[in-house]
Protein backbone atom coordinates (compact mmCIF):
# COMPACT_ATOMS: atom_id res chain seq x y z
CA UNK A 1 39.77 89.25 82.63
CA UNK A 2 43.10 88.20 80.94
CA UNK A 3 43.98 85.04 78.55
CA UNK A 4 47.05 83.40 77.97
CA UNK A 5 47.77 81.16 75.99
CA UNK A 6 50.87 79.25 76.03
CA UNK A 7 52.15 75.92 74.00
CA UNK A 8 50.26 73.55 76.35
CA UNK A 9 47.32 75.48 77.54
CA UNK A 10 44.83 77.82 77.47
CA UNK A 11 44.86 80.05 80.78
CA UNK A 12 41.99 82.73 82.21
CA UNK A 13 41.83 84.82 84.95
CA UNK A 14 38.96 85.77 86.02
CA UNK A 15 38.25 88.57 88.57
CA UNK A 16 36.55 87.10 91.56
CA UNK A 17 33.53 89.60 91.46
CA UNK A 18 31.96 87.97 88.65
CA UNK A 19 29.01 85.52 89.80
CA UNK A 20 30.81 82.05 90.90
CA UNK A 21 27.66 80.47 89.55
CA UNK A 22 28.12 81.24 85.93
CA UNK A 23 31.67 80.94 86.03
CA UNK A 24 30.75 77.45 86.99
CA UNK A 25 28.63 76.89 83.97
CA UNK A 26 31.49 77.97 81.71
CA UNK A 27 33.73 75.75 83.67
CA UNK A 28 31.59 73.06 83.21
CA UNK A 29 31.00 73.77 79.70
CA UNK A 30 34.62 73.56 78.87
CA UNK A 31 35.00 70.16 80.97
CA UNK A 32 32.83 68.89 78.11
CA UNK A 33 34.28 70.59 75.44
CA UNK A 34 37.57 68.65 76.50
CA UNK A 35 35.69 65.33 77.13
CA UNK A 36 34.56 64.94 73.60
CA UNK A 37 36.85 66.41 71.62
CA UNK A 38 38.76 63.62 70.69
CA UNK A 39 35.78 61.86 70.23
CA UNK A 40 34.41 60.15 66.75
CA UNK A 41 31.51 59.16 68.01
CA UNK A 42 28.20 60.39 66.09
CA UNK A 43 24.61 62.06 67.56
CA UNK A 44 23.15 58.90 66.58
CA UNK A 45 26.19 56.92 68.68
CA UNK A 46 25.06 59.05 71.57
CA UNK A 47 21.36 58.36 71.10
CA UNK A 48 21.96 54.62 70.88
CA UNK A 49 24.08 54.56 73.99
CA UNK A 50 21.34 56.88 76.21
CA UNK A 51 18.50 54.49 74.78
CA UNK A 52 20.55 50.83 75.52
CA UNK A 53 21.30 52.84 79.15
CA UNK A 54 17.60 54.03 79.62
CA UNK A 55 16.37 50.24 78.69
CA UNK A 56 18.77 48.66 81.41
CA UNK A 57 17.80 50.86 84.25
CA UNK A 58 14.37 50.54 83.07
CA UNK A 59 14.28 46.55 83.29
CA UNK A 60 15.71 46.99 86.61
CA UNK A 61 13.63 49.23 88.23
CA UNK A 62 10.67 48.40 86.57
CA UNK A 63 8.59 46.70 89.65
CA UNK A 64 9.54 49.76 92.14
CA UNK A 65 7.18 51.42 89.88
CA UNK A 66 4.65 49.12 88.55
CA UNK A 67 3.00 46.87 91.40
């Protein structure tokens, strides 16, 4: 494996007979890492926004469940 790093960026190399699937996970990982890195919000900001979404898709799905 090698890492650069330059100014800008952050670069790996990877040799390709390492398992695809977990390089995936790291990938992934990292998308996240970038995501939220600028972000202010709080664990409880997060909680509040999962719970409002949860509540909306509950209310509209409700009777495909409950008959």
């Amino acid at each position: 494996m090698v890492i650069e790093r330059t100014n800008s960026e952050i670069i790996m190399r990877i040799p390709s007979f390492v398992n695809f699937e977990e390089v995936q996970r790291m990938i992934d990982l990292m998308t996240y890492k970038e995501a939220t890195a600028r972000s202010w919000a709080t664990q409880e900001d997060v909680n509040d926004i999962a719970r409002e979404s949860k509540k909306g898709w509950w209310q509209a799905n409700r009777e495909r469940f409950i008959k």
